[in-house]
Every structure is written in C-alpha cells, then in structure tokens.
Protein backbone atom coordinates (compact mmCIF):
# COMPACT_ATOMS: atom_id res chain seq x y z
CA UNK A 1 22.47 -23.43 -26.23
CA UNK A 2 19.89 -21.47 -24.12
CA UNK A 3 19.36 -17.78 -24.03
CA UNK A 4 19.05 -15.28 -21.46
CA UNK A 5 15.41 -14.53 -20.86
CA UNK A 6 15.65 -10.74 -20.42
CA UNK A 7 18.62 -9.76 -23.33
CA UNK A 8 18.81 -12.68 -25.31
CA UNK A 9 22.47 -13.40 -24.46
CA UNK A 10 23.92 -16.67 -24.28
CA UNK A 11 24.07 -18.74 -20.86
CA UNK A 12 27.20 -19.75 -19.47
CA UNK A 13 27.08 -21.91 -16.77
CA UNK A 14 24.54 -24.37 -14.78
CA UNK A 15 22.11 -26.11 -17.07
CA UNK A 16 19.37 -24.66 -15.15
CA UNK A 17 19.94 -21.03 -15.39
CA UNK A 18 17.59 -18.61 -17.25
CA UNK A 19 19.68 -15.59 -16.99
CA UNK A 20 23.17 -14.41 -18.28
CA UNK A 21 23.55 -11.83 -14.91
CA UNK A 22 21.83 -10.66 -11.71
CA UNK A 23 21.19 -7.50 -13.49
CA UNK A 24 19.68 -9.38 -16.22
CA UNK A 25 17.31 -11.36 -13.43
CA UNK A 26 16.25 -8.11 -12.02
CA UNK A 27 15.19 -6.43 -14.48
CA UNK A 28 13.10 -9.48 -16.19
CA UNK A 29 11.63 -9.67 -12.66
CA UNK A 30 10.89 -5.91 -11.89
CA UNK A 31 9.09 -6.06 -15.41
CA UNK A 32 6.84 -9.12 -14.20
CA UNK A 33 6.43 -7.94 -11.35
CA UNK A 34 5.57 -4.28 -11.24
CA UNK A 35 1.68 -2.84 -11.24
CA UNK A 36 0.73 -3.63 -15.14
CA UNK A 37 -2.12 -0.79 -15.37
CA UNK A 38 -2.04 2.91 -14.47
CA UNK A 39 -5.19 2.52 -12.44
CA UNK A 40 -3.63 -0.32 -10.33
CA UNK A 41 -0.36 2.07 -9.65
CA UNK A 42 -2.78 5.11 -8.46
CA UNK A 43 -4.85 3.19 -6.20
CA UNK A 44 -1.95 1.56 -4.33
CA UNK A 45 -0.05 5.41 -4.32
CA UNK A 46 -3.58 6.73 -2.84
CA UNK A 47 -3.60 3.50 -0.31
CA UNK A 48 0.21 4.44 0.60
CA UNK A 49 -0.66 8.58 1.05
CA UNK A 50 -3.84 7.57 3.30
CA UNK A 51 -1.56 5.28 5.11
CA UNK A 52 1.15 7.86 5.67
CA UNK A 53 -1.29 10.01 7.03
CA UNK A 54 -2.80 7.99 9.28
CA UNK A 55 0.53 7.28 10.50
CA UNK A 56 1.58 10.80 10.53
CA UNK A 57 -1.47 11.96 13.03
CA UNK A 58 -1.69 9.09 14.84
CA UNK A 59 1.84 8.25 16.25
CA UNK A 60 1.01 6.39 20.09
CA UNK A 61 -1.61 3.94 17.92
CA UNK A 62 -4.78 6.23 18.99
CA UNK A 63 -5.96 9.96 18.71
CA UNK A 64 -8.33 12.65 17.77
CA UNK A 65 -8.10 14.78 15.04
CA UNK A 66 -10.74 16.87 12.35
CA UNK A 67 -12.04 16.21 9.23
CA UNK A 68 -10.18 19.23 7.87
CA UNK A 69 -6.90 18.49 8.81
CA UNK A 70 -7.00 14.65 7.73
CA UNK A 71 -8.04 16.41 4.06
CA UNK A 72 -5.58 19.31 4.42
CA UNK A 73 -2.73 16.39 4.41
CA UNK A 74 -4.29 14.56 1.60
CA UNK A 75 -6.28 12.55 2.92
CA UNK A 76 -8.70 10.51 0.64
CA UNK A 77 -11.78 9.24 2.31
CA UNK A 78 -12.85 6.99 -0.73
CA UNK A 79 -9.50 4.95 -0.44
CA UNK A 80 -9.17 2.03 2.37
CA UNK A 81 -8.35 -1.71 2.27
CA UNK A 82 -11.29 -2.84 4.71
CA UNK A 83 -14.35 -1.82 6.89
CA UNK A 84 -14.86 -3.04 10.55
CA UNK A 85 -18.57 -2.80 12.38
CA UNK A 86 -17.98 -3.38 16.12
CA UNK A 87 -21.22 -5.42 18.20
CA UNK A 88 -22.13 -1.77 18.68
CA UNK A 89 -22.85 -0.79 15.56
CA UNK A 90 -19.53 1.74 15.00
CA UNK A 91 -17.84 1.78 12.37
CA UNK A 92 -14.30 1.80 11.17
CA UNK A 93 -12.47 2.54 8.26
CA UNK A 94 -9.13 1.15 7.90
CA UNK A 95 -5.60 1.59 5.40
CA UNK A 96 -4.29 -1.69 6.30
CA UNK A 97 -3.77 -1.61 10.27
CA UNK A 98 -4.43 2.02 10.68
CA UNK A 99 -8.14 3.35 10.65
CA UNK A 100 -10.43 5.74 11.62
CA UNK A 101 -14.13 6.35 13.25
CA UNK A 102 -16.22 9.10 12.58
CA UNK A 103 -16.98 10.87 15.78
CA UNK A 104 -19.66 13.93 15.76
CA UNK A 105 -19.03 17.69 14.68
CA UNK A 106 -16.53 16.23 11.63
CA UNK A 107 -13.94 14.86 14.64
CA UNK A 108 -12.62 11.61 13.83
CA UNK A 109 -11.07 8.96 16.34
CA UNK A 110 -7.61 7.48 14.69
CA UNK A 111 -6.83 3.90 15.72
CA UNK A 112 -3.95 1.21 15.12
CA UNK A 113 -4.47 -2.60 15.18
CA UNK A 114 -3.39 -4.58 17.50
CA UNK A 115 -1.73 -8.11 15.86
C-alpha cells in the first residue's frame, strides 16, 4: 500500500497517485517549490519593488523622471536582471523589460521593451 507523500496517509485510488488530496499535492509542491534561502526571497522582493516602480513612473513604456524620486519610491539601483550597451556606447539598466538610462544632472530616461 503506498503513502501519501506530504501526510503519510494511505492512497486510495489509481496505482499511480502520490497524493491522498489536492490539498495534500499543494502543499508538498508549494514546499518544493518556494525560494529555499532568505537571501534568494529578498533579492526577488527587491527585483519585484524595482519592477513596480519602474512600472509605476513609467506607464506609456517611456519617460523622464529624477534620481530622487526613483529613490523616494524605493528604488534600489544595485538590483536589476540585465545590462544593455547600445552601438553608441549608452547604457541601460533593466528589471526584466523595464529599464532605465542615466541622463545628466541625476535625470534618468525610463524605457519598456519591445517583444
């Protein structure tokens, strides 16, 4: 007789089944599944503010805005998923498909990509 793999119970049913409910199943899979260190969970919450943010300001997929009112949100300039360097030598900082240029006097340009 097989058990369930979350609670132990015993499996009625198919031969194939692991689990004894749906309720059993989701919970053995939101415990495999979820972010297994503290530092993993607080980069991906930092990742999801910045991208919030960016979202926030930048509404019509590109904008202006300030240093100081990217940081008065929350914004976290160490946090971002990639870097882009245009043929021009710019540079771009982006949270997934949202990201930002640094423009002079601590403006930034706010961007959205395309798919």
């Amino acid at each position: 007789m097989k058990s369930c793999l979350e609670c132990g119970e015993k499996i009625v049913g198919r031969e194939d089944k692991k689990f004894c409910s749906d309720g059993c199943r989701n919970s053995y899979n939101n415990k495999m599944n979820k972010d297994h260190t503290n530092l993993m969970r607080n980069i991906n919450n930092r990742l999801r503010k910045n991208y919030r943010i960016l979202t926030e300001l930048n509404p019509e997929g590109k904008t202006k805005t300030t240093r100081n009112k990217l940081l008065s949100k929350g914004f976290d300039f160490e946090f971002l998923t990639s870097i882009y360097k245009t043929k021009t030598g710019n540079t771009y900082y982006f949270v997934y498909d949202y990201g930002y240029m640094e423009l002079e006097n601590e403006q930034y340009i706010l961007v959205k990509k395309e798919n």
